[in-house]
C-alpha atoms as a PDB file:
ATOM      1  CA  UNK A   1     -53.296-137.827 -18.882  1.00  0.00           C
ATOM      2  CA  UNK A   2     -50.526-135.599 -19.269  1.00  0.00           C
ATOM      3  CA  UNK A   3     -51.529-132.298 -20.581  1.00  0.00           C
ATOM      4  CA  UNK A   4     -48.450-129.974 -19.352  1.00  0.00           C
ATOM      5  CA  UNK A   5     -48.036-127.531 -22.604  1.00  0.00           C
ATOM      6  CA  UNK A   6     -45.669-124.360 -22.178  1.00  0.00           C
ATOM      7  CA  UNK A   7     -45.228-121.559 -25.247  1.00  0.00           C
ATOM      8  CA  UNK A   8     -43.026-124.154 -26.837  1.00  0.00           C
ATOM      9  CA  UNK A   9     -46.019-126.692 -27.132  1.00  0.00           C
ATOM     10  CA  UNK A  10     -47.225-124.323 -30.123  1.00  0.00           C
ATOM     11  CA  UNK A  11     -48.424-124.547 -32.800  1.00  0.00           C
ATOM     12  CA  UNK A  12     -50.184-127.806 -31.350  1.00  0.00           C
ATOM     13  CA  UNK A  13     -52.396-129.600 -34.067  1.00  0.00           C
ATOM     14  CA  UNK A  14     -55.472-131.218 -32.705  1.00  0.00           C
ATOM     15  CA  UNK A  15     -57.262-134.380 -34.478  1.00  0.00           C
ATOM     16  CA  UNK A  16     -60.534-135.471 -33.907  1.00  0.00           C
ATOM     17  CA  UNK A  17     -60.196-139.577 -35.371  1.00  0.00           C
ATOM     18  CA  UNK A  18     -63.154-140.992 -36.661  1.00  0.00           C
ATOM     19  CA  UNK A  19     -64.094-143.867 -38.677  1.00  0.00           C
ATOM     20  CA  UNK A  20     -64.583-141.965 -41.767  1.00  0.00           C
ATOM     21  CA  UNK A  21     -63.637-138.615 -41.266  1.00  0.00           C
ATOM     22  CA  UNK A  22     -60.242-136.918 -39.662  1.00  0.00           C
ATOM     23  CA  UNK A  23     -61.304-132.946 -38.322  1.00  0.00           C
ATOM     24  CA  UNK A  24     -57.949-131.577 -37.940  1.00  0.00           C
ATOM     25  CA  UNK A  25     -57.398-127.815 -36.369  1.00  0.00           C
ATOM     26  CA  UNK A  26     -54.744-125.940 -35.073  1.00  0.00           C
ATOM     27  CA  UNK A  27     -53.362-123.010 -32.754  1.00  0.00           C
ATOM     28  CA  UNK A  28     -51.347-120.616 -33.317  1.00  0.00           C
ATOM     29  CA  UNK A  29     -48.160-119.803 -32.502  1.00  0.00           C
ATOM     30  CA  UNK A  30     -49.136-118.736 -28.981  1.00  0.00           C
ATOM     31  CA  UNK A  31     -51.564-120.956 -28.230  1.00  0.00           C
ATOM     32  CA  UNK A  32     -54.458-118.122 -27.895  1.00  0.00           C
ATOM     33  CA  UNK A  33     -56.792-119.342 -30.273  1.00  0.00           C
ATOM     34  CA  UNK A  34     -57.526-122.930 -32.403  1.00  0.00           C
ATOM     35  CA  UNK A  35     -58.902-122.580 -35.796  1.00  0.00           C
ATOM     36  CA  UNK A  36     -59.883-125.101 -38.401  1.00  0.00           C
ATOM     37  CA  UNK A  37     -57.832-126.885 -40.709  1.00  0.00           C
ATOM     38  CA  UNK A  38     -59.440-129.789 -42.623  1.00  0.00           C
ATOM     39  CA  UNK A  39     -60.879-132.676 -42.898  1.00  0.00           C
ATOM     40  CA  UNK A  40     -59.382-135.903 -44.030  1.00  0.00           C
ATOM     41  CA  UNK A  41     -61.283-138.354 -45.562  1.00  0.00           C
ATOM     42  CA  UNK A  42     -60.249-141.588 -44.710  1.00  0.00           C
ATOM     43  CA  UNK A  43     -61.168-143.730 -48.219  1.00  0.00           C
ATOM     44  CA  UNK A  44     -59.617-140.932 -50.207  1.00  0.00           C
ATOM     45  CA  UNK A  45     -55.712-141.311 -48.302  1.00  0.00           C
ATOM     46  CA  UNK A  46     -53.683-142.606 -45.909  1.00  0.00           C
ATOM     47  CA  UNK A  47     -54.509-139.926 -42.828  1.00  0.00           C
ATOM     48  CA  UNK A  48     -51.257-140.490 -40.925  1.00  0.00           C
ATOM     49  CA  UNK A  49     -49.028-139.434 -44.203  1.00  0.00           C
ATOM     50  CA  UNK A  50     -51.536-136.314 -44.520  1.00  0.00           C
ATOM     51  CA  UNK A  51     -51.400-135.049 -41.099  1.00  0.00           C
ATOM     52  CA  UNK A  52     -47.621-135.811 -41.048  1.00  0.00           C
ATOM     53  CA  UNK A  53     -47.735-133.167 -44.038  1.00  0.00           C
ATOM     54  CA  UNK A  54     -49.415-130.972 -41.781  1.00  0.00           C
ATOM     55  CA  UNK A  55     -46.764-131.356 -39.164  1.00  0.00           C
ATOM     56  CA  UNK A  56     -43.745-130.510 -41.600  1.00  0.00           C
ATOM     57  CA  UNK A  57     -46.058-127.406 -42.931  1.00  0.00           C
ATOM     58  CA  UNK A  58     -46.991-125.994 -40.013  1.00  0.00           C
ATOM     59  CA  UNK A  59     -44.058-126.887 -37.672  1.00  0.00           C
ATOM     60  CA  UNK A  60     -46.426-128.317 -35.246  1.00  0.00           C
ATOM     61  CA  UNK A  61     -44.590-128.455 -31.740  1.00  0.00           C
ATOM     62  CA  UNK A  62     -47.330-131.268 -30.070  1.00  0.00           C
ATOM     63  CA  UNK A  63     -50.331-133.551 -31.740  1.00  0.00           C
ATOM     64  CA  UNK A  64     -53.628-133.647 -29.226  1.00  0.00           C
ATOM     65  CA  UNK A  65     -55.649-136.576 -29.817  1.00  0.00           C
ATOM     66  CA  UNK A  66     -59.095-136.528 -28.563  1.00  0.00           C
ATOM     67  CA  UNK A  67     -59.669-139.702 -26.686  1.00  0.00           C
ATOM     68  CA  UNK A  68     -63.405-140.747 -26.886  1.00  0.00           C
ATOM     69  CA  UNK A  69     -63.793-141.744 -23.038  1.00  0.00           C
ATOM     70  CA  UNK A  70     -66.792-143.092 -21.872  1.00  0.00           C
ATOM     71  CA  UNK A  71     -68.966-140.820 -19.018  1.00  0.00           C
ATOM     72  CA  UNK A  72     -67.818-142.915 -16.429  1.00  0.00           C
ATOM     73  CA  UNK A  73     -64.281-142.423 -17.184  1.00  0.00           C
ATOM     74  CA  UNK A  74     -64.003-145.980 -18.910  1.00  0.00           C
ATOM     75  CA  UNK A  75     -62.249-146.785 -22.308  1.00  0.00           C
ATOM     76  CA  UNK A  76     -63.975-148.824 -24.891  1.00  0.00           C
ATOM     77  CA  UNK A  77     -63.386-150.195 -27.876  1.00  0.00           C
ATOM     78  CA  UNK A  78     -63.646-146.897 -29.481  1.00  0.00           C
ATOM     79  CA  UNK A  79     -60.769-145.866 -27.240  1.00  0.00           C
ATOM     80  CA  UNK A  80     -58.386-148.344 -28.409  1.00  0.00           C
ATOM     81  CA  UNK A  81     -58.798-147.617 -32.083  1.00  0.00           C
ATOM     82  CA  UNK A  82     -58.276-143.794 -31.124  1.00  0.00           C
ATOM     83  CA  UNK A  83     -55.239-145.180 -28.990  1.00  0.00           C
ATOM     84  CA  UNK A  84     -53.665-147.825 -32.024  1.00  0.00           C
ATOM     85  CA  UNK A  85     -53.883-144.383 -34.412  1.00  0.00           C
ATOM     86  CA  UNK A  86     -51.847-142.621 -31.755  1.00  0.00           C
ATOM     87  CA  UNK A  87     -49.176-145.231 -31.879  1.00  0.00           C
ATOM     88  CA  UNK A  88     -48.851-145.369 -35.712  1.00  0.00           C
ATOM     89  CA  UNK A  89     -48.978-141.804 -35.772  1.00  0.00           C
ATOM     90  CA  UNK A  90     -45.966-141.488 -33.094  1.00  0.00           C
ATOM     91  CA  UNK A  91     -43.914-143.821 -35.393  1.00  0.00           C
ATOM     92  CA  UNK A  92     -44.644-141.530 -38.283  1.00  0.00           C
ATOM     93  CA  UNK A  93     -43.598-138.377 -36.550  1.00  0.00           C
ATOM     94  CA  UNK A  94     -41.429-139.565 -33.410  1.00  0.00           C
ATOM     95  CA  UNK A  95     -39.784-136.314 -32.591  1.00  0.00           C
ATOM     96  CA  UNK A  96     -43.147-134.520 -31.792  1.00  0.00           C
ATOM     97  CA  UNK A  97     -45.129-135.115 -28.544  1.00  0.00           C
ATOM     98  CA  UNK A  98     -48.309-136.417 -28.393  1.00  0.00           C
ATOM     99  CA  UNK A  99     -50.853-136.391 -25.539  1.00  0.00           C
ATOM    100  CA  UNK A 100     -54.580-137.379 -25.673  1.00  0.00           C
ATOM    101  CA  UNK A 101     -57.188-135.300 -24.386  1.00  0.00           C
ATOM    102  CA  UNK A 102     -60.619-136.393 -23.176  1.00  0.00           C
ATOM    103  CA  UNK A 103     -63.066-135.484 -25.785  1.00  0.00           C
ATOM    104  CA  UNK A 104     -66.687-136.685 -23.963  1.00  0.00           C
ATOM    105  CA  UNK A 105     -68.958-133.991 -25.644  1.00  0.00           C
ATOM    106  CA  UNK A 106     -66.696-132.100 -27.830  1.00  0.00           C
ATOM    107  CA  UNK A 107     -68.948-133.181 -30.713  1.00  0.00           C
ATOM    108  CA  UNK A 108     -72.220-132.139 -29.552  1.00  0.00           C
ATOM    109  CA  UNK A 109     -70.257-129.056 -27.915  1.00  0.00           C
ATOM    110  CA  UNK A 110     -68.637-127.879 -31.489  1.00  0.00           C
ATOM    111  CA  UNK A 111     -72.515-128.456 -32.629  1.00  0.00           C
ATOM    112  CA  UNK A 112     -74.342-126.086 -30.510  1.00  0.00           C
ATOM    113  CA  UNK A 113     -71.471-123.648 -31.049  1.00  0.00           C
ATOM    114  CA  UNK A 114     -72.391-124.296 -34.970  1.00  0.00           C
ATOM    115  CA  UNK A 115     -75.344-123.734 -34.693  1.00  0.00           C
ATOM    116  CA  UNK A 116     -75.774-121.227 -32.308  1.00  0.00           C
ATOM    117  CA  UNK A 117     -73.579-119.389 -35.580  1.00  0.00           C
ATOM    118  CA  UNK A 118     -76.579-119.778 -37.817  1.00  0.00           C
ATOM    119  CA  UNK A 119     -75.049-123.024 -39.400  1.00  0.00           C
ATOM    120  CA  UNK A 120     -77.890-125.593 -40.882  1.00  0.00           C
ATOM    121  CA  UNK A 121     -77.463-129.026 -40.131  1.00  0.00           C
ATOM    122  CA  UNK A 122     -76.574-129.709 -43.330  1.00  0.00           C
ATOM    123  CA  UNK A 123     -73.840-127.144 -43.310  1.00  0.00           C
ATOM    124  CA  UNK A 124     -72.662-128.895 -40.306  1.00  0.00           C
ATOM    125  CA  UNK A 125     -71.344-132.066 -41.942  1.00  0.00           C
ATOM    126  CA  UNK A 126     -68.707-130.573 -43.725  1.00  0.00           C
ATOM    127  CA  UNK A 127     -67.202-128.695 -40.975  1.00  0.00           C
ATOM    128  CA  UNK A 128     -68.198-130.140 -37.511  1.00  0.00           C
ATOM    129  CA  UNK A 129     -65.145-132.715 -37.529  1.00  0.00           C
ATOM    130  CA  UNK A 130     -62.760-129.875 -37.785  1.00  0.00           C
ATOM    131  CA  UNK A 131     -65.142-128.322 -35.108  1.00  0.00           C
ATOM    132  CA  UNK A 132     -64.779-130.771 -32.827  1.00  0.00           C
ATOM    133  CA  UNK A 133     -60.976-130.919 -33.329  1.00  0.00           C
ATOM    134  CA  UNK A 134     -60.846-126.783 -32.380  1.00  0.00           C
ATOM    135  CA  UNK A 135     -62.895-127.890 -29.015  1.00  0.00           C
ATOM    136  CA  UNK A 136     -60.264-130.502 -28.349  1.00  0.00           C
ATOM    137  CA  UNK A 137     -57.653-127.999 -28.648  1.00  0.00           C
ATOM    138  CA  UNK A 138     -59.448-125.610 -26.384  1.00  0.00           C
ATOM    139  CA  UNK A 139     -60.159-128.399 -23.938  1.00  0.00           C
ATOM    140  CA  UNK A 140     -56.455-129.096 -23.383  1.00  0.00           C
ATOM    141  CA  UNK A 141     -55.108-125.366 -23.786  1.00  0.00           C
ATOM    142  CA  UNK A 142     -57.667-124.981 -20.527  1.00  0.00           C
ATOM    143  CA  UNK A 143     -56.222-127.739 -19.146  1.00  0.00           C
END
């Protein structure tokens, strides 16, 4: 995967795609720190019109996709949906980069992190898909 980022990459947004619910986070200008943004529910809107919203807002320099790989490095079919939103979402905003990052244990990492913060599980839902998207972020600013 190619993960080569410079200042310029920033702000990057990340997206954590799932079936029902978008997490969407950001960087900053600088690329120091991610933060949450949303979620995006998928029955309630069309996500790739939303996030392109979020690209025009935010001036977003590069879209990170977390790419669910399996643990022996294999994609699945959950990796091809992940990879078919990539494409419509490159169509939808062509002039920003894209690049998919691996994002094997981002959810259960961006859980612990939750609630090792004192967050109930319940508390959780609403928040660990935007979570997961900062972990994404952080996996491929470490990159």
């Amino acid at each position: 995967m190619d993960t080569q980022h410079s200042s310029s990459s920033h702000p990057a947004l990340g997206i954590d795609h799932g079936d029902a619910r978008i997490g969407v986070a950001a960087t900053d200008d600088f690329g120091i720190l991610a933060h949450p943004v949303e979620t995006i529910d998928q029955a309630k809107g069309d996500p790739i019109e939303r996030i392109a919203q979020l690209v025009a807002a935010r001036k977003i320099q590069t879209l990170v996709l977390g790419l669910p790989v399996r643990m022996d490095g294999s994609e699945g079919s959950s990796a091809a949906k992940v990879r078919a939103f990539g494409d419509l979402l490159r169509a939808r905003v062509p002039d920003v980069p894209l690049v998919f990052v691996d994002e094997t244990l981002t959810t259960s990492t961006a859980a612990t992190k939750l609630r090792e913060a004192g967050r109930k599980a319940k508390q959780q839902k609403s928040v660990i898909d935007q979570a997961a998207a900062v972990e994404i972020l952080n996996t491929w600013m470490g990159e």
